[in-house]
PDB file of N, CA and C in Angstrom:
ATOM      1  N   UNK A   1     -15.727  -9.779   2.331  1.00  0.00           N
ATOM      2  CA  UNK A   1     -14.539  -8.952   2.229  1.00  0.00           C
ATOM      3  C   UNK A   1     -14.428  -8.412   0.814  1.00  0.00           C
ATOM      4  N   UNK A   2     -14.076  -7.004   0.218  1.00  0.00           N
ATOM      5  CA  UNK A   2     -13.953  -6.774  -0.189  1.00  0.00           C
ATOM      6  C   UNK A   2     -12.553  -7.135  -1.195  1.00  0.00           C
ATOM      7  N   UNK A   3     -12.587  -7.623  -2.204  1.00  0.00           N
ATOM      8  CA  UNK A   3     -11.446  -8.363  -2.850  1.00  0.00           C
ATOM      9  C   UNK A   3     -10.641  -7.305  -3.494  1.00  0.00           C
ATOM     10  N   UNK A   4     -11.436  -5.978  -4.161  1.00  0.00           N
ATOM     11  CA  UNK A   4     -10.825  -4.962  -4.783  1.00  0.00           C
ATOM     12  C   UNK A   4      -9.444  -4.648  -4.206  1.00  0.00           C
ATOM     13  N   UNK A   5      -9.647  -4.055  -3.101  1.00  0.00           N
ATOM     14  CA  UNK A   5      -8.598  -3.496  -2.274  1.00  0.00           C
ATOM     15  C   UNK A   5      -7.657  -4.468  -2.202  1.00  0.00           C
ATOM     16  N   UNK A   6      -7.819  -5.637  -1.977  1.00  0.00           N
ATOM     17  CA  UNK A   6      -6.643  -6.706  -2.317  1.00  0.00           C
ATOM     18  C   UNK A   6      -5.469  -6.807  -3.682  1.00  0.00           C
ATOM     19  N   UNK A   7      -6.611  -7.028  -4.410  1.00  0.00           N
ATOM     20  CA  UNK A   7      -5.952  -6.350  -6.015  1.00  0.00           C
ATOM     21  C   UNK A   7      -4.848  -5.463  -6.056  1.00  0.00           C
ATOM     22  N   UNK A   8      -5.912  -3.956  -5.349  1.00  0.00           N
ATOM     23  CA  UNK A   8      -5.043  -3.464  -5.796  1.00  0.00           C
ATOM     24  C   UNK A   8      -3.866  -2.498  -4.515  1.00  0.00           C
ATOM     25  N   UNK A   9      -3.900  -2.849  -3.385  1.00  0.00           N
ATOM     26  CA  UNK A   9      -2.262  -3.262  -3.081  1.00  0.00           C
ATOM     27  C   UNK A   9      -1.662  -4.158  -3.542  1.00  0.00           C
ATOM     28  N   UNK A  10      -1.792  -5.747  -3.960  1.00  0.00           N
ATOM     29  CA  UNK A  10      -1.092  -6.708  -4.828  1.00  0.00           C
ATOM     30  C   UNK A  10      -0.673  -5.990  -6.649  1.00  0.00           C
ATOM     31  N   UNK A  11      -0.879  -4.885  -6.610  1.00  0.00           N
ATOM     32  CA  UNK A  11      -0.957  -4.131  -8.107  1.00  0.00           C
ATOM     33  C   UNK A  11       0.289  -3.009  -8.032  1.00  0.00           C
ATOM     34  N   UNK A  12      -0.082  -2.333  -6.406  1.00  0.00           N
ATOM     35  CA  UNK A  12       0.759  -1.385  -6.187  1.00  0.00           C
ATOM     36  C   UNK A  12       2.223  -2.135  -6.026  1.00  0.00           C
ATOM     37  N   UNK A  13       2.057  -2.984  -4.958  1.00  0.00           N
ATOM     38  CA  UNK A  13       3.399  -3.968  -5.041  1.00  0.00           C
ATOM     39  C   UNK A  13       4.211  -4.592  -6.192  1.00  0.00           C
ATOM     40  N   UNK A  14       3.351  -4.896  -7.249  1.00  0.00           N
ATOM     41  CA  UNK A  14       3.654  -5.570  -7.943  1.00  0.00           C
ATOM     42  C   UNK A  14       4.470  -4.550  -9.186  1.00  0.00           C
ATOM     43  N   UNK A  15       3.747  -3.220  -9.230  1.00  0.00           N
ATOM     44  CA  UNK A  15       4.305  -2.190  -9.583  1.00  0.00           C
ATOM     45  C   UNK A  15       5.449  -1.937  -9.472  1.00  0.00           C
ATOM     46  N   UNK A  16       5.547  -1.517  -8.101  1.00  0.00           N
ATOM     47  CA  UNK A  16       6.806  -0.713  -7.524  1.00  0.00           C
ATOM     48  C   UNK A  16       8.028  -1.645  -7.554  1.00  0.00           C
ATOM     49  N   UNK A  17       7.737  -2.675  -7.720  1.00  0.00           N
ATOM     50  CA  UNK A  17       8.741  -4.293  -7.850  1.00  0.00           C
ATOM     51  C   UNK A  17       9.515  -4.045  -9.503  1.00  0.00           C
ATOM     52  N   UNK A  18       9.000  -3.535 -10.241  1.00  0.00           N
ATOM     53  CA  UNK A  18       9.181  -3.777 -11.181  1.00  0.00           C
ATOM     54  C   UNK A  18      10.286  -2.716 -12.026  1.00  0.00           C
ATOM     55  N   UNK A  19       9.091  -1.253 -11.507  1.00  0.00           N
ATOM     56  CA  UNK A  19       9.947   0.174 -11.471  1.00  0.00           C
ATOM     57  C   UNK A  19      11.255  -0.146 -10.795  1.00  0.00           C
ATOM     58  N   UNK A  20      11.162  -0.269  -9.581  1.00  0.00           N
ATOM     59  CA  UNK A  20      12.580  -0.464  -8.724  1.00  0.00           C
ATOM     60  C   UNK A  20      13.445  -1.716  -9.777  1.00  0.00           C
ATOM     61  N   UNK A  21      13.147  -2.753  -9.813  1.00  0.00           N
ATOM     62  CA  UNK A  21      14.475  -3.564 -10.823  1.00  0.00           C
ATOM     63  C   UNK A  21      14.827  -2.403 -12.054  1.00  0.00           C
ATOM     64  N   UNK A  22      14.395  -1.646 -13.033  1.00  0.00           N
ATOM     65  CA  UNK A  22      14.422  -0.759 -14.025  1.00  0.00           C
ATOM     66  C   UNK A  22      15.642  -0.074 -13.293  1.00  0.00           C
ATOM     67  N   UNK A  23      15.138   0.879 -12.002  1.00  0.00           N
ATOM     68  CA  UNK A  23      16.047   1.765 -11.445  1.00  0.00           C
ATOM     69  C   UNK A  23      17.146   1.020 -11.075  1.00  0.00           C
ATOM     70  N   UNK A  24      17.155   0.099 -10.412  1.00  0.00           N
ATOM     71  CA  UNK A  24      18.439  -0.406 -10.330  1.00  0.00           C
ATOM     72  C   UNK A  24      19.396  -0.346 -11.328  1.00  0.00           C
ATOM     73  N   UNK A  25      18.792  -1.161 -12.534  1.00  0.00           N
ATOM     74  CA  UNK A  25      19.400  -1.709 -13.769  1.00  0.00           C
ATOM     75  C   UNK A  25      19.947  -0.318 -14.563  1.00  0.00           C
ATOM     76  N   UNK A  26      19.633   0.421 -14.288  1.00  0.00           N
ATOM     77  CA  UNK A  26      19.807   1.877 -14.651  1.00  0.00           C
ATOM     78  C   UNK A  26      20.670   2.820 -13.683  1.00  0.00           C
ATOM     79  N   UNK A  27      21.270   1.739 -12.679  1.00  0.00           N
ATOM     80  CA  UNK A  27      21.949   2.499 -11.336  1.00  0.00           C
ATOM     81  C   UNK A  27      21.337   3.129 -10.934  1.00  0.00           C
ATOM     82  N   UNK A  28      20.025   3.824 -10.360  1.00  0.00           N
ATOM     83  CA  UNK A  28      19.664   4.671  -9.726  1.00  0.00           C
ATOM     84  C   UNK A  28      19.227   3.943  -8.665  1.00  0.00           C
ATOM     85  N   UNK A  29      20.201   3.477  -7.886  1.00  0.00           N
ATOM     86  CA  UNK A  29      19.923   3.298  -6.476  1.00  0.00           C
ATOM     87  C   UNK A  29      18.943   3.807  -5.523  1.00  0.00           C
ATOM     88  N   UNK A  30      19.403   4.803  -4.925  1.00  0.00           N
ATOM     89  CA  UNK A  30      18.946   5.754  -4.384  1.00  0.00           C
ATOM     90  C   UNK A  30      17.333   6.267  -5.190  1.00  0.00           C
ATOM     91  N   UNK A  31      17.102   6.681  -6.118  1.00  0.00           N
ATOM     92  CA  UNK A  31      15.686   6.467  -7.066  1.00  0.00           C
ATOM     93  C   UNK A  31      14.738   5.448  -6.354  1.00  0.00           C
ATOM     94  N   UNK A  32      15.340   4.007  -6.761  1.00  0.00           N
ATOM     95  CA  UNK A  32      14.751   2.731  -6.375  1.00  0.00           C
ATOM     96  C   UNK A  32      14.601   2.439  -4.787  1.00  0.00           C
ATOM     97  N   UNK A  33      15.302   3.225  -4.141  1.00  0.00           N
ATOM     98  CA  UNK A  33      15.036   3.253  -2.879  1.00  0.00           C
ATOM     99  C   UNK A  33      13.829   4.383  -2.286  1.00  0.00           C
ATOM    100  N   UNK A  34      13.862   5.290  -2.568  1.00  0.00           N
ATOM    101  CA  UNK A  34      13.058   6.298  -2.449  1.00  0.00           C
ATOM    102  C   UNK A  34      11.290   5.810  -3.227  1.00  0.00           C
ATOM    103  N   UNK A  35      11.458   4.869  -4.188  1.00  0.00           N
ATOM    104  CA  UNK A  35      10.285   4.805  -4.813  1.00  0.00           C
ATOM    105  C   UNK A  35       9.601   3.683  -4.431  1.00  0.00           C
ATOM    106  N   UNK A  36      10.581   2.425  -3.351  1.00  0.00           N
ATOM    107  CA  UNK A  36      10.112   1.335  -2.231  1.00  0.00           C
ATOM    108  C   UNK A  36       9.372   2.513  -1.573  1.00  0.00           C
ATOM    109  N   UNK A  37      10.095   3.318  -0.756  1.00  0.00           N
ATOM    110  CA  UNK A  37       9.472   3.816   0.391  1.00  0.00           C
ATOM    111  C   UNK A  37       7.966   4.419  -0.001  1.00  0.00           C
ATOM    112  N   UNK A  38       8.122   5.094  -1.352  1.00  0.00           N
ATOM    113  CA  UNK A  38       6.829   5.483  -1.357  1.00  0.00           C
ATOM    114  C   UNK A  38       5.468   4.849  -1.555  1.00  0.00           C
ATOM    115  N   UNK A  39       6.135   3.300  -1.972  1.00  0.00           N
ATOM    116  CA  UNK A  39       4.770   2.808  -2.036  1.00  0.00           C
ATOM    117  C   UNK A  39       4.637   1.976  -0.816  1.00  0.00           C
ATOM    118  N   UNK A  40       6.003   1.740   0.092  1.00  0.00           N
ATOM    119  CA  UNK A  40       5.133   1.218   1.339  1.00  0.00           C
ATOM    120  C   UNK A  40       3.921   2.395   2.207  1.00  0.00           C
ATOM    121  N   UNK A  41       4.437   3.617   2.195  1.00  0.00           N
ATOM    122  CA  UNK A  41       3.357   4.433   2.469  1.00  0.00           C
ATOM    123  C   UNK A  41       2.025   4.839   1.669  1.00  0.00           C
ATOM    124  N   UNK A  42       1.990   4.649   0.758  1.00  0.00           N
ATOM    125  CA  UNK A  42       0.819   4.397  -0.259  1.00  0.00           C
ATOM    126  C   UNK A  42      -0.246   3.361   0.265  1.00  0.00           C
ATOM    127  N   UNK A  43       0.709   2.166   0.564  1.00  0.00           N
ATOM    128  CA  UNK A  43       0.318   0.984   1.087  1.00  0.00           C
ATOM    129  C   UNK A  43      -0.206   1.075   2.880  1.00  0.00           C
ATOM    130  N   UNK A  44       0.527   2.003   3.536  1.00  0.00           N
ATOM    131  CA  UNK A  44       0.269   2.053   4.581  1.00  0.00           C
ATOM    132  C   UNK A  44      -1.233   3.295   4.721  1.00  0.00           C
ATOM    133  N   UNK A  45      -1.434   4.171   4.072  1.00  0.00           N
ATOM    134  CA  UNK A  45      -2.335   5.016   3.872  1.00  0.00           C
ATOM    135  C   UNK A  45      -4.032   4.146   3.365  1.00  0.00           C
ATOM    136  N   UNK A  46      -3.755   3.103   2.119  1.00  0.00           N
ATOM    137  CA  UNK A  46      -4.864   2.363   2.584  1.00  0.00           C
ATOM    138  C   UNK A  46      -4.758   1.417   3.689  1.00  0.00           C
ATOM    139  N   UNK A  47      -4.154   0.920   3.908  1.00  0.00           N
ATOM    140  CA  UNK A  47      -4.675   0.132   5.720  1.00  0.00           C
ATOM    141  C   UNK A  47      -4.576   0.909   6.566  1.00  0.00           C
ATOM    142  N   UNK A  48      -4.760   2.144   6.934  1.00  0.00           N
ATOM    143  CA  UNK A  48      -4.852   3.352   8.004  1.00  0.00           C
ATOM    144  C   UNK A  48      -6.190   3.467   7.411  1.00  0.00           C
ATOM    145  N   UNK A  49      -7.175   3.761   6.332  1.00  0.00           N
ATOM    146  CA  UNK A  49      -8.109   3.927   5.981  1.00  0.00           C
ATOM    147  C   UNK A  49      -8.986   2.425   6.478  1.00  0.00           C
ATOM    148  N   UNK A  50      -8.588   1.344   6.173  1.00  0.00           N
ATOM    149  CA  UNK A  50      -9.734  -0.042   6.236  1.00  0.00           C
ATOM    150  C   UNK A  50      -9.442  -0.188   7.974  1.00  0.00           C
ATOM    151  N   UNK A  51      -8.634   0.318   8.413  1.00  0.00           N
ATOM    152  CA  UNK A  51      -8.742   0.191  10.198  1.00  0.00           C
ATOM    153  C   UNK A  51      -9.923   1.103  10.288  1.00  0.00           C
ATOM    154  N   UNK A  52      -9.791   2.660   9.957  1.00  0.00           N
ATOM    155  CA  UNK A  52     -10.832   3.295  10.075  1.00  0.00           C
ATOM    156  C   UNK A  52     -11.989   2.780  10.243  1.00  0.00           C
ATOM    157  N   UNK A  53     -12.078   2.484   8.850  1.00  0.00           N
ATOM    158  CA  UNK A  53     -13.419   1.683   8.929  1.00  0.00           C
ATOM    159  C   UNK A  53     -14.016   0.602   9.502  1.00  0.00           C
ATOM    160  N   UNK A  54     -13.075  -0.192   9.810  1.00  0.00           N
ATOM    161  CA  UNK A  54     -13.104  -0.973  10.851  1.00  0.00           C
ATOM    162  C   UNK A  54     -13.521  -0.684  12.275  1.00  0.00           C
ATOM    163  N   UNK A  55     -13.067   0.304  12.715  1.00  0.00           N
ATOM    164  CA  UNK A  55     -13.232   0.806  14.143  1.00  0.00           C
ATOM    165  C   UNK A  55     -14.783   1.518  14.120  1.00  0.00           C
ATOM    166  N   UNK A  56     -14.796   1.967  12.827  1.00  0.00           N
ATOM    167  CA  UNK A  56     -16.400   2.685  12.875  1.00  0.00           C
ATOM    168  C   UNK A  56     -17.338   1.690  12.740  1.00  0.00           C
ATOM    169  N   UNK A  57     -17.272   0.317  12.544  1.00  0.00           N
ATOM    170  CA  UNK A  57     -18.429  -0.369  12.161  1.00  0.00           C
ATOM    171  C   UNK A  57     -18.184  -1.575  13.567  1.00  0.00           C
ATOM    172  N   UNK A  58     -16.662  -1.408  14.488  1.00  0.00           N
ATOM    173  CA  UNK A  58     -17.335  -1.978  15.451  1.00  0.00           C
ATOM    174  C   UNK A  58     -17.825  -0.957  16.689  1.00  0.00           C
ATOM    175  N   UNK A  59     -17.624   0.458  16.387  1.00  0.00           N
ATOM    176  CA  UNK A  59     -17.751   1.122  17.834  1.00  0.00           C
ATOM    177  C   UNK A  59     -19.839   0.898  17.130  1.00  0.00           C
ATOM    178  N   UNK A  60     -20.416   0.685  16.091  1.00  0.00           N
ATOM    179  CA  UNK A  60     -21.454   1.041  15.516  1.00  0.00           C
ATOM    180  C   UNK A  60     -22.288  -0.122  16.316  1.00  0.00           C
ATOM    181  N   UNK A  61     -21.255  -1.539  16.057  1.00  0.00           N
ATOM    182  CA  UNK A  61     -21.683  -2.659  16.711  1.00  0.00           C
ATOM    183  C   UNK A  61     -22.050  -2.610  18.165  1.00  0.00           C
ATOM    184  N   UNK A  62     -21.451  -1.900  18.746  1.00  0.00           N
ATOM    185  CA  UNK A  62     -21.376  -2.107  20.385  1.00  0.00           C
ATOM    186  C   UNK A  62     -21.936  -0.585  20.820  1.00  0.00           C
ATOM    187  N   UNK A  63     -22.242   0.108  20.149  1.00  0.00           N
ATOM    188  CA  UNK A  63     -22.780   1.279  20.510  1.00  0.00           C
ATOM    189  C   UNK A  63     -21.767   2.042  21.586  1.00  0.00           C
ATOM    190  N   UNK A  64     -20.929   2.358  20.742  1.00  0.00           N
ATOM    191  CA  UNK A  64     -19.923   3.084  22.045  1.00  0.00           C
ATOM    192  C   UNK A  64     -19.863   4.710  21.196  1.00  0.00           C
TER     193      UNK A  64
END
């Protein structure tokens, strides 16, 4: 398994955790909300990619 990609969603998370307390602390609610969402889709864009790949290396397996 590739460990990189682990990293670095645990990087992106760890990020956006951090930005968002700032925005809060700064009242920008709404900011800190908008900037969760974007990295759960960040986050969701690489695991839409490692399914990909996933599906290509078992349709590769089974010859479909």
């Amino acid at each position: 398994m590739n460990i990189d990609i682990l990293f670095r969603i645990a990087g992106i998370g760890i990020l956006i955790s951090v930005l968002c307390i700032v925005l809060k602390q700064a009242q920008k609610q709404e900011q800190a909300e908008m900037l969760t969402l974007a990295g759960v889709v960040v986050v969701l864009i690489i695991v839409v990619q490692l399914m990909n790949q996933l599906f290509t290396v078992v349709r590769s397996v089974f010859n479909i």
